[in-house]
PDB file of N, CA and C in Angstrom:
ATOM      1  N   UNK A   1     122.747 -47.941 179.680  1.00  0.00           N
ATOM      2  CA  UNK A   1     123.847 -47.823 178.731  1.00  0.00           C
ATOM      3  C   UNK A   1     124.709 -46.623 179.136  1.00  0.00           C
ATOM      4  N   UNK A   2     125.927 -46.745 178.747  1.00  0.00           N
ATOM      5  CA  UNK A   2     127.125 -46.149 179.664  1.00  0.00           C
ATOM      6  C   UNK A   2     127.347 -44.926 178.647  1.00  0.00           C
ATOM      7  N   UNK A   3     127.626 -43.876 179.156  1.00  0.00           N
ATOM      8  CA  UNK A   3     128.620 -42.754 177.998  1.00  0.00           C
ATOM      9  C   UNK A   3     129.537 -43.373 177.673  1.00  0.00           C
ATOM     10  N   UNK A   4     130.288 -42.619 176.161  1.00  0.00           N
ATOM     11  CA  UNK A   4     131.739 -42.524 176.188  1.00  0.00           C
ATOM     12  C   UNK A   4     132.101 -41.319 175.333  1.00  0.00           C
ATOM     13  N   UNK A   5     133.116 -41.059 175.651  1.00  0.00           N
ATOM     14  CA  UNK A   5     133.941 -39.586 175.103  1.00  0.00           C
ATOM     15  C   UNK A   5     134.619 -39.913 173.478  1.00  0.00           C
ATOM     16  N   UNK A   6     134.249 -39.634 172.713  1.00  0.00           N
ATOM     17  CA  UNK A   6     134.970 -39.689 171.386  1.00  0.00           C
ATOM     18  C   UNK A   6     136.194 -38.661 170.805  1.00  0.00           C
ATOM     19  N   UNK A   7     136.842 -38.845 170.283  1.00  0.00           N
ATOM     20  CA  UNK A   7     138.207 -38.555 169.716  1.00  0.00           C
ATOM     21  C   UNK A   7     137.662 -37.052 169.206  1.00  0.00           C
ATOM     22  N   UNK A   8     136.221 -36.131 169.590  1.00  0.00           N
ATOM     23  CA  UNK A   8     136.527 -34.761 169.578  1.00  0.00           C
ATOM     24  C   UNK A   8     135.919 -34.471 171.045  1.00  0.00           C
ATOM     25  N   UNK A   9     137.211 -35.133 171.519  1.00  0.00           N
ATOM     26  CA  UNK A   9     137.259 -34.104 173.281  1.00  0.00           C
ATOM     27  C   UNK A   9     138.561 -33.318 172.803  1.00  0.00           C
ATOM     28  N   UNK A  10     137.766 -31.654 173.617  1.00  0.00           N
ATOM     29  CA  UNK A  10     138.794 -31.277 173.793  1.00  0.00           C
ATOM     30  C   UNK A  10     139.962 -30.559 175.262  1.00  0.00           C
ATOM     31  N   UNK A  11     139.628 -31.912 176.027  1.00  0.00           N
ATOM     32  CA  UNK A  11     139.848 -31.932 177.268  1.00  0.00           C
ATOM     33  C   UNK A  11     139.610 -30.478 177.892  1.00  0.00           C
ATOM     34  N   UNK A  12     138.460 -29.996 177.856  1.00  0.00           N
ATOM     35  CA  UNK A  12     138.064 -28.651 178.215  1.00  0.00           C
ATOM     36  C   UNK A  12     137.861 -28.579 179.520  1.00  0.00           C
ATOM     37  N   UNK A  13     137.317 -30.087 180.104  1.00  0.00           N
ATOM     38  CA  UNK A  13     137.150 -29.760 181.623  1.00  0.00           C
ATOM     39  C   UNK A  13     135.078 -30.017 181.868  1.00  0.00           C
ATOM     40  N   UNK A  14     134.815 -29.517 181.035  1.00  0.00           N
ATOM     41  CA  UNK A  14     133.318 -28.827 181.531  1.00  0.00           C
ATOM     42  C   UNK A  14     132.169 -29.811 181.748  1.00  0.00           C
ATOM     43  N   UNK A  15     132.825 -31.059 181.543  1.00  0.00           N
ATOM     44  CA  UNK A  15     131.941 -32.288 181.763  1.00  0.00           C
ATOM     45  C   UNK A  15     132.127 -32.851 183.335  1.00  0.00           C
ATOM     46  N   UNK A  16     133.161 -32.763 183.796  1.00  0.00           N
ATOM     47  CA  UNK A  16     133.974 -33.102 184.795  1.00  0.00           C
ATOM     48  C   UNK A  16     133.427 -32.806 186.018  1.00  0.00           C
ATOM     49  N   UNK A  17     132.891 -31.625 186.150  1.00  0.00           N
ATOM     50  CA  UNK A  17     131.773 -30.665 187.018  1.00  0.00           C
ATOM     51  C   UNK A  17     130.844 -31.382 187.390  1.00  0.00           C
ATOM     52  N   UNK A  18     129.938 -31.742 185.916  1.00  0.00           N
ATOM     53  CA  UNK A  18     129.119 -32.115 185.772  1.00  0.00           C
ATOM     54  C   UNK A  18     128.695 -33.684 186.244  1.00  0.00           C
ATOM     55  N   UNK A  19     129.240 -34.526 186.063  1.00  0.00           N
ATOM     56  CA  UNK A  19     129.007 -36.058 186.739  1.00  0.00           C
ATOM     57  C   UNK A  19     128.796 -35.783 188.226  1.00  0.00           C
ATOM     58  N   UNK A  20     127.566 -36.475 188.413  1.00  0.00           N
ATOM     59  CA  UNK A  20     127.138 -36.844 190.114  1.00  0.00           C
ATOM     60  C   UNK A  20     128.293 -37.945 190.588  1.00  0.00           C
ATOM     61  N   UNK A  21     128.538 -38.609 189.089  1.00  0.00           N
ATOM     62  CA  UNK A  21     129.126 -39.910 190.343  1.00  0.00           C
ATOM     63  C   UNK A  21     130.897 -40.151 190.084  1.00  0.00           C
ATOM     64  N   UNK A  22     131.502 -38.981 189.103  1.00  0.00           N
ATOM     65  CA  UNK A  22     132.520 -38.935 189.372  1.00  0.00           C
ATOM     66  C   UNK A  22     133.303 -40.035 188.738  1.00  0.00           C
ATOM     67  N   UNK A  23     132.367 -40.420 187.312  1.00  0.00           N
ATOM     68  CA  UNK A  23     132.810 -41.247 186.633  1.00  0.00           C
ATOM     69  C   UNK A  23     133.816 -40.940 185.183  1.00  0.00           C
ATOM     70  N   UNK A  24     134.642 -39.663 185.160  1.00  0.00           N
ATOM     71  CA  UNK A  24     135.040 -38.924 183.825  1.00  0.00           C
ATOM     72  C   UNK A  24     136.568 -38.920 184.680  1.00  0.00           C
ATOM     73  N   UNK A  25     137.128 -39.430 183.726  1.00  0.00           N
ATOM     74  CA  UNK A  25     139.157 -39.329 184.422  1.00  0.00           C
ATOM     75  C   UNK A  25     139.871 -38.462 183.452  1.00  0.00           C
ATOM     76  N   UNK A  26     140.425 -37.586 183.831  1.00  0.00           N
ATOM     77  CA  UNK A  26     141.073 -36.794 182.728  1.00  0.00           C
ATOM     78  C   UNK A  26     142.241 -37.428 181.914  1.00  0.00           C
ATOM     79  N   UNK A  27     142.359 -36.837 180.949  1.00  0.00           N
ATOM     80  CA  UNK A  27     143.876 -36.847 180.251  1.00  0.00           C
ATOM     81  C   UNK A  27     143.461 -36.114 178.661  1.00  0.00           C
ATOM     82  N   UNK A  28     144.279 -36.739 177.906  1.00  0.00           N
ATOM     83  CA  UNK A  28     144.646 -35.851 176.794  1.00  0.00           C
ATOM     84  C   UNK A  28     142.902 -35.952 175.866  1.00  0.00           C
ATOM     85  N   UNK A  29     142.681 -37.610 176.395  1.00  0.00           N
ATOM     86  CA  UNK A  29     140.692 -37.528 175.749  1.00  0.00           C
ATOM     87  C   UNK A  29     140.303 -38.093 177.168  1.00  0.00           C
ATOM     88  N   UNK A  30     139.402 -37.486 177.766  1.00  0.00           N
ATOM     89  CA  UNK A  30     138.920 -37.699 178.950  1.00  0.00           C
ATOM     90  C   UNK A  30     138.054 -39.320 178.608  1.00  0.00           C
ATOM     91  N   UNK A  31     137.995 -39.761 179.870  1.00  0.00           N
ATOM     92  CA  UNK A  31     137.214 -41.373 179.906  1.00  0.00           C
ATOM     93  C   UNK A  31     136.377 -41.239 180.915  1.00  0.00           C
ATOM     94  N   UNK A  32     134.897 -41.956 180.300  1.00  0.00           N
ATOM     95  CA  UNK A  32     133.923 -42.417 181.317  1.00  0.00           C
ATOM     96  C   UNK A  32     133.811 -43.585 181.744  1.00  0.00           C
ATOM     97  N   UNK A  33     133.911 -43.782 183.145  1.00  0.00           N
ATOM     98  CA  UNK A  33     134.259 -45.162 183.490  1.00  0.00           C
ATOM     99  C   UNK A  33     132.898 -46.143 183.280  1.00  0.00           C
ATOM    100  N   UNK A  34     132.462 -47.240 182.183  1.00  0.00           N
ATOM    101  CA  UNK A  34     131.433 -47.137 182.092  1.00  0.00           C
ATOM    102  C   UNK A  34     130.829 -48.219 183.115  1.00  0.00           C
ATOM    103  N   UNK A  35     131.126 -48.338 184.291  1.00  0.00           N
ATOM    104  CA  UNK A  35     130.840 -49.529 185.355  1.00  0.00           C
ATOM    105  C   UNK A  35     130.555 -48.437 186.532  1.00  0.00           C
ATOM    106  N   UNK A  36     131.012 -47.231 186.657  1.00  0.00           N
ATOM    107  CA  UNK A  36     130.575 -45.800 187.092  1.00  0.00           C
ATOM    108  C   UNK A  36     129.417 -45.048 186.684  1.00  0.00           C
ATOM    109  N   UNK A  37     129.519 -45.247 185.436  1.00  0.00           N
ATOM    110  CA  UNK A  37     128.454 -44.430 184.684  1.00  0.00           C
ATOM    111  C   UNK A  37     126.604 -44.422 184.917  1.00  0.00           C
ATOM    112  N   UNK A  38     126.364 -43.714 185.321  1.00  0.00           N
ATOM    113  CA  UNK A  38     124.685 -43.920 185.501  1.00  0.00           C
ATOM    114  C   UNK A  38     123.732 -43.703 184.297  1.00  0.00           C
ATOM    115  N   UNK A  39     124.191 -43.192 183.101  1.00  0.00           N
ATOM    116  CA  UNK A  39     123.300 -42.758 182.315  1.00  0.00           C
ATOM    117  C   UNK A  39     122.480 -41.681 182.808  1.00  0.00           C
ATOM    118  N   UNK A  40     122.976 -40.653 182.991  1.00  0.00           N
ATOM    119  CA  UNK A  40     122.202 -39.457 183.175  1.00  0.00           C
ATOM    120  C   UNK A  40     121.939 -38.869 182.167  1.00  0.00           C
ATOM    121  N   UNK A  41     123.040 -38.627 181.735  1.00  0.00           N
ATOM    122  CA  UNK A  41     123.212 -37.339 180.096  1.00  0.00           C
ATOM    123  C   UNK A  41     124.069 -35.773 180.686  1.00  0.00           C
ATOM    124  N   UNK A  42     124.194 -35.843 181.921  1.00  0.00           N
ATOM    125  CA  UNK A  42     124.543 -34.533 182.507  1.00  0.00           C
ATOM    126  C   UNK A  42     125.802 -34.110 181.566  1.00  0.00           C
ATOM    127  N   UNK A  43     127.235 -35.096 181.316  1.00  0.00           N
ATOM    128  CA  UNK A  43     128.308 -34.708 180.770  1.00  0.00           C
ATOM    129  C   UNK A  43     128.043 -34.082 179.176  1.00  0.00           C
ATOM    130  N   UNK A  44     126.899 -34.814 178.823  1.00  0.00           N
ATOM    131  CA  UNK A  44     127.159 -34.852 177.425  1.00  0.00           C
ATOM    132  C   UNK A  44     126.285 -33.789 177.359  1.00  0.00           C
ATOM    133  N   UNK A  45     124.983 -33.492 178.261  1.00  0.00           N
ATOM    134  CA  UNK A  45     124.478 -31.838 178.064  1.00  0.00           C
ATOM    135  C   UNK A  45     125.501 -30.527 178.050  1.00  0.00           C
ATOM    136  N   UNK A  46     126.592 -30.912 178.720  1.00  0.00           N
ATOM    137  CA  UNK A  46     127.753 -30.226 178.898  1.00  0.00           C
ATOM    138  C   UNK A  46     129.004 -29.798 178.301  1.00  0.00           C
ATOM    139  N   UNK A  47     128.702 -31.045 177.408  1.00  0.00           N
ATOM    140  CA  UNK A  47     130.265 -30.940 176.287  1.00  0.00           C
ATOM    141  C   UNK A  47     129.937 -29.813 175.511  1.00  0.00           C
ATOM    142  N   UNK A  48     131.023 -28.794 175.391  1.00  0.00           N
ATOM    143  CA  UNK A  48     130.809 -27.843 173.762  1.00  0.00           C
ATOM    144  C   UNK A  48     130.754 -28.369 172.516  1.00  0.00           C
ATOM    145  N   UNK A  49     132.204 -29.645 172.783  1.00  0.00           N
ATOM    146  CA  UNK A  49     132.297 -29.975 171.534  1.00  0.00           C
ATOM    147  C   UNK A  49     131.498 -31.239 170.863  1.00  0.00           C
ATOM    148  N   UNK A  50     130.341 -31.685 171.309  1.00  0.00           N
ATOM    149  CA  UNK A  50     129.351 -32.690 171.316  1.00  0.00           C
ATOM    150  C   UNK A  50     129.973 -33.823 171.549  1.00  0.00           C
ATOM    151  N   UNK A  51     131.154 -34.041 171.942  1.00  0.00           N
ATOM    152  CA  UNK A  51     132.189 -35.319 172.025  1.00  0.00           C
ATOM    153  C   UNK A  51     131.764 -36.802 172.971  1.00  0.00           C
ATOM    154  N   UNK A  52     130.265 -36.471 173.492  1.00  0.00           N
ATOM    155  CA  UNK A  52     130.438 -37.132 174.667  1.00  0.00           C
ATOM    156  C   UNK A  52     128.719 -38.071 174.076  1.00  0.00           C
ATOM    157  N   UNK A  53     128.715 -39.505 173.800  1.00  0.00           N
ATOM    158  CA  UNK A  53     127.676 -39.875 172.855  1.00  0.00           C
ATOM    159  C   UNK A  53     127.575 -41.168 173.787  1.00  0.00           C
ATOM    160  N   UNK A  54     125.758 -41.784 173.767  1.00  0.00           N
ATOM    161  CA  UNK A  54     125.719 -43.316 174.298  1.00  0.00           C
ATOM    162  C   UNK A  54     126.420 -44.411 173.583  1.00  0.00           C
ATOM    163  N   UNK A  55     127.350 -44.974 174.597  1.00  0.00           N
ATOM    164  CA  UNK A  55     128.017 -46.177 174.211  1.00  0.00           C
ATOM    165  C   UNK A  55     127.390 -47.212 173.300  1.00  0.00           C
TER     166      UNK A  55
END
């Protein structure tokens, strides 16, 4: 099961680092591509603002 970023991103960046596979695209609410996504948990250990939850 894939991440996804919910409506409290606050495009901080600090998840972005974090993905091995380079599945998080920026903009105003960042997106996890979920056909990219491995299910690690790395982004969402990472978010400040807890924004980042299993799909």
């Amino acid at each position: 099961m894939a991440y996804k970023i919910t409506e409290n991103c606050a495009a901080c960046g600090s998840c972005i680092d974090e993905c091995p596979v380079g599945a998080i695209s920026e903009g105003d609410i960042y997106k996890i591509d979920p056909n990219s996504c491995i299910d690690c948990g790395a982004c969402a250990d990472a978010c400040p603002m807890g924004a980042i939850e299993q799909a």
